[in-house]
N, C-alpha and C. Protein backbone atom coordinates (compact mmCIF):
# COMPACT_ATOMS: atom_id res chain seq x y z
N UNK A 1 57.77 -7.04 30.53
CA UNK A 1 57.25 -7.88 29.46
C UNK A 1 57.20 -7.06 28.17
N UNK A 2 57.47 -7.91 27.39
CA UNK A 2 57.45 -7.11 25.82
C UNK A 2 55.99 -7.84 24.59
N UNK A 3 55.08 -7.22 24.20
CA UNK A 3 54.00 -8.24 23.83
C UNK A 3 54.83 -8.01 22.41
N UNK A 4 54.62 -8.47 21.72
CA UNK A 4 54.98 -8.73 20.48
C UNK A 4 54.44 -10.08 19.42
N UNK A 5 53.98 -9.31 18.19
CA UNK A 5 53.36 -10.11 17.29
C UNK A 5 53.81 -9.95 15.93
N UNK A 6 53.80 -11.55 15.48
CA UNK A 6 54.60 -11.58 14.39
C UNK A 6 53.99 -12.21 12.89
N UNK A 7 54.33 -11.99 12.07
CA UNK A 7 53.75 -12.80 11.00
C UNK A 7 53.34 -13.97 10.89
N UNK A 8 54.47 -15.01 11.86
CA UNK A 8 54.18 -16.18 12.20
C UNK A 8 52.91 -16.34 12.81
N UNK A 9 52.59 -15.44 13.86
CA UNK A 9 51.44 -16.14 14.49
C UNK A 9 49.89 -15.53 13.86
N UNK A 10 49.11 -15.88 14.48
CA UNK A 10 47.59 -16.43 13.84
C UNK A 10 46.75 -14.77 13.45
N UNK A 11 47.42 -13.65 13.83
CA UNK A 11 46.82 -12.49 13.66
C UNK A 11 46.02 -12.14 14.42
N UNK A 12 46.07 -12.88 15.48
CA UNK A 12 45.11 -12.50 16.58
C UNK A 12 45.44 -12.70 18.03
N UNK A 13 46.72 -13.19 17.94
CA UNK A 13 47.14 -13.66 19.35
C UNK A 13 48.75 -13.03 18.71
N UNK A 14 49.39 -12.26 20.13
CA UNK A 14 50.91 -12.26 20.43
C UNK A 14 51.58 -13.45 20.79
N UNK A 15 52.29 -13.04 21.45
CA UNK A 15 53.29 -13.88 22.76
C UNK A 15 54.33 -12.40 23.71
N UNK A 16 53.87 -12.62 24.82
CA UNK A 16 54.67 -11.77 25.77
C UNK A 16 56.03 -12.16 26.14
N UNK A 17 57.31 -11.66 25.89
CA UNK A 17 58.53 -12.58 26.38
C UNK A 17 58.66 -11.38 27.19
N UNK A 18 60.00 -12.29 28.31
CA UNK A 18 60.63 -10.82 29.11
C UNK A 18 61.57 -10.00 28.75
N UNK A 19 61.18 -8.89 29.44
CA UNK A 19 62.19 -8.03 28.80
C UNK A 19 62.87 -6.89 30.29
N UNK A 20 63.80 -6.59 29.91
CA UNK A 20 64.49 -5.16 31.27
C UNK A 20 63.21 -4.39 31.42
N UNK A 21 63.36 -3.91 32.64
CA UNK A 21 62.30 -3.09 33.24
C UNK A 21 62.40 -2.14 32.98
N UNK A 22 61.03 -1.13 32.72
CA UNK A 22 60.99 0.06 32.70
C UNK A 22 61.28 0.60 30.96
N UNK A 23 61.47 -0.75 29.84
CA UNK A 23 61.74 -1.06 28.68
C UNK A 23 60.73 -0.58 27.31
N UNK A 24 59.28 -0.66 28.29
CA UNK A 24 58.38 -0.63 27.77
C UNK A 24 57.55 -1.82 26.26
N UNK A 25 57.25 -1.54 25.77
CA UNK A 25 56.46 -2.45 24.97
C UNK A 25 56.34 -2.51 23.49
N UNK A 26 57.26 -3.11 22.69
CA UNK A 26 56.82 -3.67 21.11
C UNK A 26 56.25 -4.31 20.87
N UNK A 27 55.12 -3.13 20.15
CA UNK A 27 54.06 -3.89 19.44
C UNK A 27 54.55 -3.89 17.65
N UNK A 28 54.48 -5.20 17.45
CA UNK A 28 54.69 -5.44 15.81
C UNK A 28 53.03 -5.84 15.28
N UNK A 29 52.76 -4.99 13.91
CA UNK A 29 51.57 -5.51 13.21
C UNK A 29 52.29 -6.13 11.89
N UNK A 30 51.62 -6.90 11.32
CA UNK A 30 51.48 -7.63 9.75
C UNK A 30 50.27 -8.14 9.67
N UNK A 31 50.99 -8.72 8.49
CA UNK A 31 49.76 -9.63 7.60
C UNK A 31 48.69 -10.17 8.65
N UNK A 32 47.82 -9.42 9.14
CA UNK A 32 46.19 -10.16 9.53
C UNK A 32 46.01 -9.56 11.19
N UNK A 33 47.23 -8.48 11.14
CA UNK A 33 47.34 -7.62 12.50
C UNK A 33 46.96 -6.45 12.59
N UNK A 34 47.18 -5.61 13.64
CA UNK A 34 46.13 -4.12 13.35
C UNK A 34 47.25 -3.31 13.41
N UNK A 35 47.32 -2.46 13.07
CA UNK A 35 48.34 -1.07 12.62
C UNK A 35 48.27 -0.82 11.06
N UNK A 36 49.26 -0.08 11.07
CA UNK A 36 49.36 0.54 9.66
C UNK A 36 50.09 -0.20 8.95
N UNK A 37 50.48 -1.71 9.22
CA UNK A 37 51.49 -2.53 8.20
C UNK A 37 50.07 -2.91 7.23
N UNK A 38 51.09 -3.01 5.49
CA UNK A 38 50.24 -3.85 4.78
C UNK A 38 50.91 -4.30 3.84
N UNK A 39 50.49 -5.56 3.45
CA UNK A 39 51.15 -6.42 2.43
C UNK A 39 52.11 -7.47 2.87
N UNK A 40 52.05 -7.90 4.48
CA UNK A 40 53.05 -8.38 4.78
C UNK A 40 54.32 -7.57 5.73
N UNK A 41 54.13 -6.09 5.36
CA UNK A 41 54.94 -5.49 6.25
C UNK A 41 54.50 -5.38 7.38
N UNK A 42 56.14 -5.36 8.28
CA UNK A 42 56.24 -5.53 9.11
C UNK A 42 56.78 -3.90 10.01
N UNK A 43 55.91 -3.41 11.59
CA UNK A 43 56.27 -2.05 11.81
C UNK A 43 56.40 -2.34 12.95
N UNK A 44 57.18 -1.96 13.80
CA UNK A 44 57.30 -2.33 15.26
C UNK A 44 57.48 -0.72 15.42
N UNK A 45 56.48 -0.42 17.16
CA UNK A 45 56.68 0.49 17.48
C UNK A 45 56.44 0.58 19.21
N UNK A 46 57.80 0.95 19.64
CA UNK A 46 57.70 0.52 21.42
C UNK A 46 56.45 1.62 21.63
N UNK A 47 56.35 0.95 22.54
CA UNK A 47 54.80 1.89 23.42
C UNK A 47 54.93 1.69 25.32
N UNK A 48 55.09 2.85 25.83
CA UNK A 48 55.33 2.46 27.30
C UNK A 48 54.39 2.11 27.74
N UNK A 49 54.61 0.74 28.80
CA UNK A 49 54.23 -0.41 29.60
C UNK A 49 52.67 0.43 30.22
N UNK A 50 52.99 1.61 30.95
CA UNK A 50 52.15 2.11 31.20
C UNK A 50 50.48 2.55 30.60
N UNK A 51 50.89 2.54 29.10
CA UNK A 51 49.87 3.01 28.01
C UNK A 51 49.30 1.97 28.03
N UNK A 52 49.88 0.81 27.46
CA UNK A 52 49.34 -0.67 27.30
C UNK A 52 48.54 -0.99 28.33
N UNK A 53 48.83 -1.11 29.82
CA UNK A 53 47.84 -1.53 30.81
C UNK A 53 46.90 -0.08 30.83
N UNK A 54 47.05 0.63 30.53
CA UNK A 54 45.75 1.85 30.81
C UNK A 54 44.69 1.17 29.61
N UNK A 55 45.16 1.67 28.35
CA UNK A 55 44.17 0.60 27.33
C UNK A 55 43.50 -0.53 27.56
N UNK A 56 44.43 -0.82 28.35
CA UNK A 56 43.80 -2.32 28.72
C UNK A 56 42.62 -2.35 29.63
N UNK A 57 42.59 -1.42 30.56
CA UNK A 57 42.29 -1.13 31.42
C UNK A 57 40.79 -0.27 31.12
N UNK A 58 40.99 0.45 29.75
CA UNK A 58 39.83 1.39 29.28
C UNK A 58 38.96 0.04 28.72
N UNK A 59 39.34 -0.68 27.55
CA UNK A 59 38.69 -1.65 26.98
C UNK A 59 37.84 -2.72 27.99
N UNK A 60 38.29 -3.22 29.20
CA UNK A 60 38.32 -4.16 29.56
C UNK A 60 36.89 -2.98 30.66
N UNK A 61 36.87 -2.10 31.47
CA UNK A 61 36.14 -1.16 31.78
C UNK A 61 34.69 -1.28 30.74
N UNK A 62 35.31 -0.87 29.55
CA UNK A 62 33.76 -0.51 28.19
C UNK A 62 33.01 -2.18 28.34
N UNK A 63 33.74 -3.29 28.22
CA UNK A 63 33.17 -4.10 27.94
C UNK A 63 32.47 -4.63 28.66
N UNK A 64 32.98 -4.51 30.66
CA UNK A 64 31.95 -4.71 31.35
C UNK A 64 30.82 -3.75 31.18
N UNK A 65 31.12 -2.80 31.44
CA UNK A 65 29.49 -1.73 30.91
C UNK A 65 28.77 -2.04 30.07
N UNK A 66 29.09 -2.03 28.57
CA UNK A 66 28.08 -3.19 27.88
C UNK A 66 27.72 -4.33 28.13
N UNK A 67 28.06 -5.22 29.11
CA UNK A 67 27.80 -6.57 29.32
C UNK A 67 26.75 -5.92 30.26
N UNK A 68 27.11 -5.47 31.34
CA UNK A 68 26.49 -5.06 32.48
C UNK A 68 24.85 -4.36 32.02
N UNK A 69 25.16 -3.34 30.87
CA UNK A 69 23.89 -2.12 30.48
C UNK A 69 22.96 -3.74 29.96
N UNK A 70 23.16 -4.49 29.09
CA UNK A 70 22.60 -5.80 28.51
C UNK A 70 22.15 -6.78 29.28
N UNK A 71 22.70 -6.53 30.37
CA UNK A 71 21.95 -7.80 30.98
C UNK A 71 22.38 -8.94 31.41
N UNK A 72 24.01 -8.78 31.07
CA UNK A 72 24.33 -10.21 30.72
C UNK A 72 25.26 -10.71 32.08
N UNK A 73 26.33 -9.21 32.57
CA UNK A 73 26.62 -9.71 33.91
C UNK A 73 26.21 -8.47 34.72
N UNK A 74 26.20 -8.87 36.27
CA UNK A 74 26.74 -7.44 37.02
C UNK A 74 28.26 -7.46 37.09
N UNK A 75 28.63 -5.98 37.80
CA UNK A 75 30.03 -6.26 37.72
C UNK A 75 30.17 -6.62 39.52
N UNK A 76 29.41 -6.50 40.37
CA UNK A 76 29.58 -6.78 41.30
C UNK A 76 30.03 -8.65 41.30
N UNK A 77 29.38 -9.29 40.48
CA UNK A 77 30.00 -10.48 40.02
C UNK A 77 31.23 -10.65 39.85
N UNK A 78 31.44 -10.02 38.94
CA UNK A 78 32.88 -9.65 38.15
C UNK A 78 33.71 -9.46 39.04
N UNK A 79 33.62 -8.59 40.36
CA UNK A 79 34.44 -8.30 41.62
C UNK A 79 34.88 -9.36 42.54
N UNK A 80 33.54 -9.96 42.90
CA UNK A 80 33.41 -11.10 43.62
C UNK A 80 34.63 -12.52 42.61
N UNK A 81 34.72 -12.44 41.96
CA UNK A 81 35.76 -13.38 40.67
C UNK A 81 36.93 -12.88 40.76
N UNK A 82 37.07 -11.88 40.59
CA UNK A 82 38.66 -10.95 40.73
C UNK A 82 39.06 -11.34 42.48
N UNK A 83 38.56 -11.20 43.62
CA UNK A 83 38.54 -11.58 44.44
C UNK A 83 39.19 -13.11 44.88
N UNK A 84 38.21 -13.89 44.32
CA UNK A 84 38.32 -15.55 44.35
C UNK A 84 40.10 -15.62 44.03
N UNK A 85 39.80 -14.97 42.78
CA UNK A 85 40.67 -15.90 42.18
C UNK A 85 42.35 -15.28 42.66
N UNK A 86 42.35 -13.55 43.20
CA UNK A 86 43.61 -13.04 43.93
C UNK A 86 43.75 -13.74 45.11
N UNK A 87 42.66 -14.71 45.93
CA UNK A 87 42.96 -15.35 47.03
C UNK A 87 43.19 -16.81 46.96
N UNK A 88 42.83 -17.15 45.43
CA UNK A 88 43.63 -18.79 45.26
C UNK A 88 44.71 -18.30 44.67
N UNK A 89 45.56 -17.34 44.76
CA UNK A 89 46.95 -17.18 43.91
C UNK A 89 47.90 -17.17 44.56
N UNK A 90 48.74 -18.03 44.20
CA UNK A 90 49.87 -17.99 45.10
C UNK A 90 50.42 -16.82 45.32
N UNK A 91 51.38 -15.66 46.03
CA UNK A 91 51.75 -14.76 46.25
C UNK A 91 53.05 -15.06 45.80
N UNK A 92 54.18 -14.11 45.31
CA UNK A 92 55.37 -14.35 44.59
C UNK A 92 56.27 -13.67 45.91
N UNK A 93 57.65 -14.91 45.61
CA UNK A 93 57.93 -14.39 47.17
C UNK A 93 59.49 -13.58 46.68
């Protein structure tokens, strides 16, 4: 998968298309996106597949901990959901 974001869209949402494996990942910023573009420019810079899900992976980690330190979920919840929902998923054959 390649995430990629463009001027066109809302500055806050990509779109993932496919891409060859092992290809890794362009990320484009502009106008109302995060990187170092400004004024409309446009910077694309591949980033391997690997980095992207680790980040993902750090962020998505911090945010249960703050939810969790607050009060708001456990993550044993959170497990029990990840669970559910890998056993209503179809399996890819």
């Amino acid at each position: 998968m390649r995430w990629e974001r463009t001027r066109a869209d809302s500055g806050r949402h990509g779109r993932a298309t496919p891409e060859p494996r092992g290809s890794g990942v362009a990320v484009t910023a502009g106008e109302g996106g995060h990187g170092p573009a400004t004024g409309g420019e446009v910077v694309r810079q591949a980033v391997p597949l690997e980095d992207v899900v680790l980040a993902q992976a750090f962020q998505l980690e911090a945010l249960l901990n703050v939810l969790e330190r607050r009060g708001i979920i456990k993550k044993a919840a959170v497990v029990e959901e990840i669970k559910r929902l890998q056993a209503e998923t179809p399996k890819g054959t």
